[in-house]
Protein backbone atom coordinates (compact mmCIF):
# COMPACT_ATOMS: atom_id res chain seq x y z
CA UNK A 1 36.17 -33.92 -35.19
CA UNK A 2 34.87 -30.09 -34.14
CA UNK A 3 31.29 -29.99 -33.00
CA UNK A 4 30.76 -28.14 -36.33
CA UNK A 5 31.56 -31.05 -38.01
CA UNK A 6 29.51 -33.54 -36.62
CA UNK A 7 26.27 -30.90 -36.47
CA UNK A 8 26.41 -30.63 -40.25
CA UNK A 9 27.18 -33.72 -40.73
CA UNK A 10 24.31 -35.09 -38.66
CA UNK A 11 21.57 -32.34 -40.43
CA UNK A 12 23.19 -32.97 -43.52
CA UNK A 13 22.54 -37.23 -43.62
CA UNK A 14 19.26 -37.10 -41.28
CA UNK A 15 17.56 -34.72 -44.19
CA UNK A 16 18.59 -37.24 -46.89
CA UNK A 17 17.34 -39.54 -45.05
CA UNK A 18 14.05 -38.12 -44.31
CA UNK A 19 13.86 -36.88 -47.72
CA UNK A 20 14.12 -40.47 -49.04
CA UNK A 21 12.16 -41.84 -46.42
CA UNK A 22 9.31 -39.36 -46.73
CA UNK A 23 9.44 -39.00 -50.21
CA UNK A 24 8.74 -42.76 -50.68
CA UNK A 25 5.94 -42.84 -48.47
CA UNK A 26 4.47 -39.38 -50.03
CA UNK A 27 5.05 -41.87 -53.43
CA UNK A 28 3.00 -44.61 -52.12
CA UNK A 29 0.30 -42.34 -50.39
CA UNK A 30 -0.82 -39.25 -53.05
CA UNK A 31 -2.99 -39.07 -55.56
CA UNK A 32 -1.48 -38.17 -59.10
CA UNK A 33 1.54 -39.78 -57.96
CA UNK A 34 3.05 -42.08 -60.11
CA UNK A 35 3.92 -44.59 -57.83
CA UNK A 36 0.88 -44.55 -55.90
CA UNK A 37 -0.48 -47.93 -54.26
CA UNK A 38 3.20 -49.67 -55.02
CA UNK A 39 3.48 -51.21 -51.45
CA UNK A 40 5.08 -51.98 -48.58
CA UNK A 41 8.25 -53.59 -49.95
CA UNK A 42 8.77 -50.12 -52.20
CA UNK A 43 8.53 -48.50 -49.06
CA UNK A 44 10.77 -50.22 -47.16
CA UNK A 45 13.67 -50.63 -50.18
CA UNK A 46 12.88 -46.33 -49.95
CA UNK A 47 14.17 -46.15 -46.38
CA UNK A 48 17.36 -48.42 -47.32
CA UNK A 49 18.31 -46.21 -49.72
CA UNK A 50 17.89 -43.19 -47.36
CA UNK A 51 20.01 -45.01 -44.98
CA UNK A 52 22.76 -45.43 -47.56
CA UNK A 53 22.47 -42.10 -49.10
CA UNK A 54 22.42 -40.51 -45.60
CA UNK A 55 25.07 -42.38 -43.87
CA UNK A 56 27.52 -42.21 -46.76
CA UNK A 57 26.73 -38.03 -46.92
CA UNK A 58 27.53 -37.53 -43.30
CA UNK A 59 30.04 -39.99 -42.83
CA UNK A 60 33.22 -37.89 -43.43
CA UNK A 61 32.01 -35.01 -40.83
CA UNK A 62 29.76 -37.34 -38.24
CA UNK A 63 30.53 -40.82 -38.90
CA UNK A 64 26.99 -40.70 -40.08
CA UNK A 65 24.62 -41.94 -37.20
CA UNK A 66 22.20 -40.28 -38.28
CA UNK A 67 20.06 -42.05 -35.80
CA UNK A 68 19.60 -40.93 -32.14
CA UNK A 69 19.09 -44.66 -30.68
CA UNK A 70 22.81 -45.70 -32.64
CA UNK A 71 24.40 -42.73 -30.89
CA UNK A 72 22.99 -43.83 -27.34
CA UNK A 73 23.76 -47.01 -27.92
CA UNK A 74 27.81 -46.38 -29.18
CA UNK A 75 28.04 -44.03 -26.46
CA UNK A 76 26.66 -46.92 -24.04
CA UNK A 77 29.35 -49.38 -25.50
CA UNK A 78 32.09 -47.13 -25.58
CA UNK A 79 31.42 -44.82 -22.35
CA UNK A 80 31.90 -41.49 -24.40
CA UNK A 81 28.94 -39.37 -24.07
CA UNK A 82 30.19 -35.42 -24.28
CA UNK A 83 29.32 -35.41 -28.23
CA UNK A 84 25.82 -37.07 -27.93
CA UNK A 85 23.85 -33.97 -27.46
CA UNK A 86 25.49 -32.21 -30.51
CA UNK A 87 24.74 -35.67 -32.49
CA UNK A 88 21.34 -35.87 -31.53
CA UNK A 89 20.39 -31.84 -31.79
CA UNK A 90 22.13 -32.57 -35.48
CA UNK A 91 19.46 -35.25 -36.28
CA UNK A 92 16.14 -33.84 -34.99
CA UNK A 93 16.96 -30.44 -37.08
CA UNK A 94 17.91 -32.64 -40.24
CA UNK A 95 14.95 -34.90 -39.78
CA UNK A 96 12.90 -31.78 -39.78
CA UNK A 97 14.45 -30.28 -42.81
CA UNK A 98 14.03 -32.98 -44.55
CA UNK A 99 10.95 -33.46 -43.80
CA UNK A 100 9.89 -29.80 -45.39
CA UNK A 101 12.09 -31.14 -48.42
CA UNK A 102 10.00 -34.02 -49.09
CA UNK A 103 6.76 -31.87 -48.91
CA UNK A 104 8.35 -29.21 -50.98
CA UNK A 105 8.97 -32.14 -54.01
CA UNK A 106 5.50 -33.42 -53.93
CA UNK A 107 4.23 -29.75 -53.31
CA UNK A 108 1.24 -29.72 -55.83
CA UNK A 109 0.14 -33.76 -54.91
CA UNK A 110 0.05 -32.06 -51.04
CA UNK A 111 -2.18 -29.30 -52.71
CA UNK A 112 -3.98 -31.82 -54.52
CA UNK A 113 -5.47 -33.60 -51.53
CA UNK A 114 -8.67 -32.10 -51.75
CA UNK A 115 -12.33 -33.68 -52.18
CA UNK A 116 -13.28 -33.60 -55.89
CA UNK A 117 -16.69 -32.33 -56.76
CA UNK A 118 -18.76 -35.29 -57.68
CA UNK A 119 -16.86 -37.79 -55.38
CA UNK A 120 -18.15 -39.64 -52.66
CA UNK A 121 -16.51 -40.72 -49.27
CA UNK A 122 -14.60 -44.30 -49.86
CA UNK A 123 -13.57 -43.61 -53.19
CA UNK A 124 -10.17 -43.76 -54.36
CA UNK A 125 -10.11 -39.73 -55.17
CA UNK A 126 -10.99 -38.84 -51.54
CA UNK A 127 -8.56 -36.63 -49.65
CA UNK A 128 -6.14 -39.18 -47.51
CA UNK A 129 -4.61 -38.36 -43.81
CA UNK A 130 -1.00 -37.27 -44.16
CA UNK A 131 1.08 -37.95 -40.79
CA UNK A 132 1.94 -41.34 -41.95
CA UNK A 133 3.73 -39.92 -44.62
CA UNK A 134 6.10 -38.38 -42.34
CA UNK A 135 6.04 -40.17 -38.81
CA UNK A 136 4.50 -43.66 -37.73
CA UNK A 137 1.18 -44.77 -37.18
CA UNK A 138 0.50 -48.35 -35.24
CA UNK A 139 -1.88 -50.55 -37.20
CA UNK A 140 -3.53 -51.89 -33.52
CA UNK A 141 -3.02 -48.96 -30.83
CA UNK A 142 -1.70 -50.71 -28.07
CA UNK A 143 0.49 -48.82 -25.90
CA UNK A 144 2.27 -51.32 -24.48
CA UNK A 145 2.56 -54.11 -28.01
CA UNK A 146 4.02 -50.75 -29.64
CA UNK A 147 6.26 -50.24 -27.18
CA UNK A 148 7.66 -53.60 -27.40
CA UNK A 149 7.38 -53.87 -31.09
CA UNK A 150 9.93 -50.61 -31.59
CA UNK A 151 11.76 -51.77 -28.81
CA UNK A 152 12.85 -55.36 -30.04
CA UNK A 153 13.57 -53.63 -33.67
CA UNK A 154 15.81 -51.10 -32.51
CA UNK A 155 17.76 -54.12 -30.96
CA UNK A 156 17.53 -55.37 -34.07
CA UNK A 157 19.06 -52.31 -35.48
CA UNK A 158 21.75 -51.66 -32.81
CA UNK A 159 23.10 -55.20 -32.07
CA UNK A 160 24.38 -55.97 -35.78
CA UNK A 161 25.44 -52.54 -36.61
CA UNK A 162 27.97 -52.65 -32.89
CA UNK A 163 29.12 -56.47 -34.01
CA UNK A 164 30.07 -54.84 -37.99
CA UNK A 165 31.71 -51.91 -36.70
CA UNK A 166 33.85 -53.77 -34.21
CA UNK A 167 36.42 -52.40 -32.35
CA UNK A 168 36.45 -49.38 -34.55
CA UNK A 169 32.84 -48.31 -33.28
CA UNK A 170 33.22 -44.45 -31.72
CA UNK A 171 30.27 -41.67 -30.68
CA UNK A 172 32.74 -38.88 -31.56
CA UNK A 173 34.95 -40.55 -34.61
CA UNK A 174 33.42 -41.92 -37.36
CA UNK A 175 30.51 -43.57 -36.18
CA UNK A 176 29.75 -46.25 -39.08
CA UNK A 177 31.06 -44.35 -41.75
CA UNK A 178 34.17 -45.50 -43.56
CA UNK A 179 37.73 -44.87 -41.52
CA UNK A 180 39.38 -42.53 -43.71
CA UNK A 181 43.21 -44.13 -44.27
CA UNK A 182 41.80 -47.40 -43.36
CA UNK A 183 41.58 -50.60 -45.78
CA UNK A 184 41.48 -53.15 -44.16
CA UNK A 185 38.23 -55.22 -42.93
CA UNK A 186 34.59 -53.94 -43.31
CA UNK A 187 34.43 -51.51 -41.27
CA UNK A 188 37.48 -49.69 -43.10
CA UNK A 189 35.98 -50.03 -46.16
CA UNK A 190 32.92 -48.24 -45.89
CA UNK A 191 30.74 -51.27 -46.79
CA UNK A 192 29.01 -51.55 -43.57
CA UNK A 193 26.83 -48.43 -44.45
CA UNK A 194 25.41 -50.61 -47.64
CA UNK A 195 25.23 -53.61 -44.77
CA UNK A 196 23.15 -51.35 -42.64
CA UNK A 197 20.94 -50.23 -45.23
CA UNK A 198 20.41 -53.83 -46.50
CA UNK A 199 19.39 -54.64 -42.36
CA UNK A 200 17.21 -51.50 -42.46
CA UNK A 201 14.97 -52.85 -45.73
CA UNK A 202 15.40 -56.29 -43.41
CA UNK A 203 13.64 -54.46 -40.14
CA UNK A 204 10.78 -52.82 -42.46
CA UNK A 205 9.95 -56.02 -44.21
CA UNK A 206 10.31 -58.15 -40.95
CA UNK A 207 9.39 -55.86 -38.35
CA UNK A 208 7.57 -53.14 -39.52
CA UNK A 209 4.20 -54.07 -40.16
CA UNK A 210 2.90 -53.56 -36.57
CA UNK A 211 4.10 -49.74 -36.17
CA UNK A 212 6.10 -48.82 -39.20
CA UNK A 213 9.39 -49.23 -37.84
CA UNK A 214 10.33 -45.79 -36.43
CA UNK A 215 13.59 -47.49 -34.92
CA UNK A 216 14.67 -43.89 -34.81
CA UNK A 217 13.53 -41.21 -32.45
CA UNK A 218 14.57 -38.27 -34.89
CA UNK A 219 12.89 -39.81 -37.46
CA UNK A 220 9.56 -39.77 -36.32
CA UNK A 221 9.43 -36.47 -33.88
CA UNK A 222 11.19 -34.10 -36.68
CA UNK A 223 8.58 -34.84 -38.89
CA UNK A 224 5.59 -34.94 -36.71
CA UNK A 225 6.70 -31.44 -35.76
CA UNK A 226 6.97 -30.31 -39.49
CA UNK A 227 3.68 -32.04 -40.05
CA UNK A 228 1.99 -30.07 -37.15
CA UNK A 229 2.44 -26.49 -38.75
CA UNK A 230 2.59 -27.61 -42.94
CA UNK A 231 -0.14 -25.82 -44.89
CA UNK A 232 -1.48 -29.22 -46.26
CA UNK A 233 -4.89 -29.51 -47.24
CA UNK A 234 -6.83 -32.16 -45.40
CA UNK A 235 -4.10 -33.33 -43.81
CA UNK A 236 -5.64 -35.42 -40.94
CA UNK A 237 -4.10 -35.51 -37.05
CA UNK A 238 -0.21 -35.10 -35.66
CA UNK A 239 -1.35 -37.97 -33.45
CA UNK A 240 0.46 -36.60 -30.16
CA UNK A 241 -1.08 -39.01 -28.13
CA UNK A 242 1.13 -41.33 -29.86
CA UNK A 243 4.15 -39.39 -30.19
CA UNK A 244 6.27 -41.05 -26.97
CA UNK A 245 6.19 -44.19 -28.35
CA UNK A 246 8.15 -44.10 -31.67
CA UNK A 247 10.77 -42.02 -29.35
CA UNK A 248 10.95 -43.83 -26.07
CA UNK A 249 11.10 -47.55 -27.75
CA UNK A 250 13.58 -46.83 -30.13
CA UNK A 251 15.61 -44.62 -27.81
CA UNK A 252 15.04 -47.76 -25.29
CA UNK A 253 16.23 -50.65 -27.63
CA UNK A 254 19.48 -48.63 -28.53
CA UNK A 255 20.61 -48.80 -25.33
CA UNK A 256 19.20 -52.17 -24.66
CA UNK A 257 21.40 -53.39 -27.81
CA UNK A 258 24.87 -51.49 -26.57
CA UNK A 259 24.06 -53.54 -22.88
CA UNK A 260 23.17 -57.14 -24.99
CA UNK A 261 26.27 -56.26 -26.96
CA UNK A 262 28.98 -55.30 -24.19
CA UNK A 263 27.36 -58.55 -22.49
CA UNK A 264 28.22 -61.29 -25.05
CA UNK A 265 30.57 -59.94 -26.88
């Protein structure tokens, strides 16, 4: 697998991702959208599918990771590391492209987000802040609870996805992606990526009402960066005050998982 490979493969899944992921929250969020004020549980059944549609793209070229704290944490379990930084340079550019994909679908909802004559402040035609659409924003800002919070989901992410890939789990093979030749077992038959996505919906409905469930450094800091130069009207804060937490603790509880992992298993 040439660095090549597993670059593209990386971009490729990480902006499907974050165009799924993105796109459902820009759903949920913007006015004239039709699927505006649909919820939490749309939202998080939106990131599955991104998951799935993601880690199924990339899988052939990357093993589809698309997820800096599941690369630390295979390359923790399995004591490779020289592909990491091309896996995780992969992700942040894809999680960045995709972010300027979603905004470039709901383009004229983004240009919508304007103050109507007439309206007053607290209505429901009011312009709304944006960043949540693309990164995460803690309901209670507490430092240290967020911390913890994407911490203990990452684990949550990390732990099941090392015991479904097995013995087969690699940083510079096929990551959880399907084995190409292989048919026997789940891991050989590609179905852990639906498995995963099912766990991901899990972690939002379970987990992710404190911080939104970042449990994915790329994720978060791609889009925050597109969000910091986009042309959007009203569009609120980048919140960099904030920005360390949705990459330390998920970064954190990948590596935490590969150490529970190696430990009792």
């Amino acid at each position: 697998m040439s660095n090549g490979d597993i670059f593209f493969g990386e971009m490729i899944g990480t902006a499907i991702l974050i165009l799924f992921g993105a796109g459902v929250c820009a759903a949920v969020t913007l006015r004239f959208s039709k699927a505006r004020a649909s919820g939490w549980i749309v939202i998080a059944f939106g990131w599955g599918f991104g998951v799935l549609a993601g880690a199924y793209t990339a899988a052939p070229l990357s093993g589809g990771h698309i997820n800096p704290a599941v690369t630390l944490g295979l390359a923790v379990d399995t004591g490779v590391w020289d592909k990491v930084g091309i896996y995780l340079l992969g992700q942040i550019v894809g999680a960045m492209l995709g972010a300027v994909l979603a905004y470039l679908v709901y383009f004229a909802q983004f240009q919508a987000n304007v103050r109507k004559t007439g309206t007053t402040e607290g209505t429901a035609d009011e312009p709304v802040p944006t960043l949540g659409i693309f990164s995460t924003i803690p309901e209670i800002r507490n430092p240290v609870a967020n911390l913890m919070t994407e911490i203990l989901a990452t684990i949550a992410l990390v732990l099941p996805i090392l015991a479904l890939v097995g013995d087969d789990r690699v940083v510079q093979g096929v990551g959880i992606g399907p084995v190409p030749g292989e048919a026997a077992g789940i891991y050989g038959s590609g179905i852990s990526i639906l498995l995963v996505s099912l766990l991901v919906v899990g972690i939002g409905l379970s987990l992710g009402g404190p911080t939104g469930y970042a449990i994915n450094p790329a994720r978060d800091l791609g889009p925050r960066i597109v969000h910091q130069f986009l042309p959007i009207p009203n569009k609120g804060t980048s919140d960099w005050g904030y920005s360390w937490v949705p990459v330390i603790g998920p970064a954190v509880g990948g590596i935490l998982g590969a150490l529970i992992y190696n430990a009792a298993f």
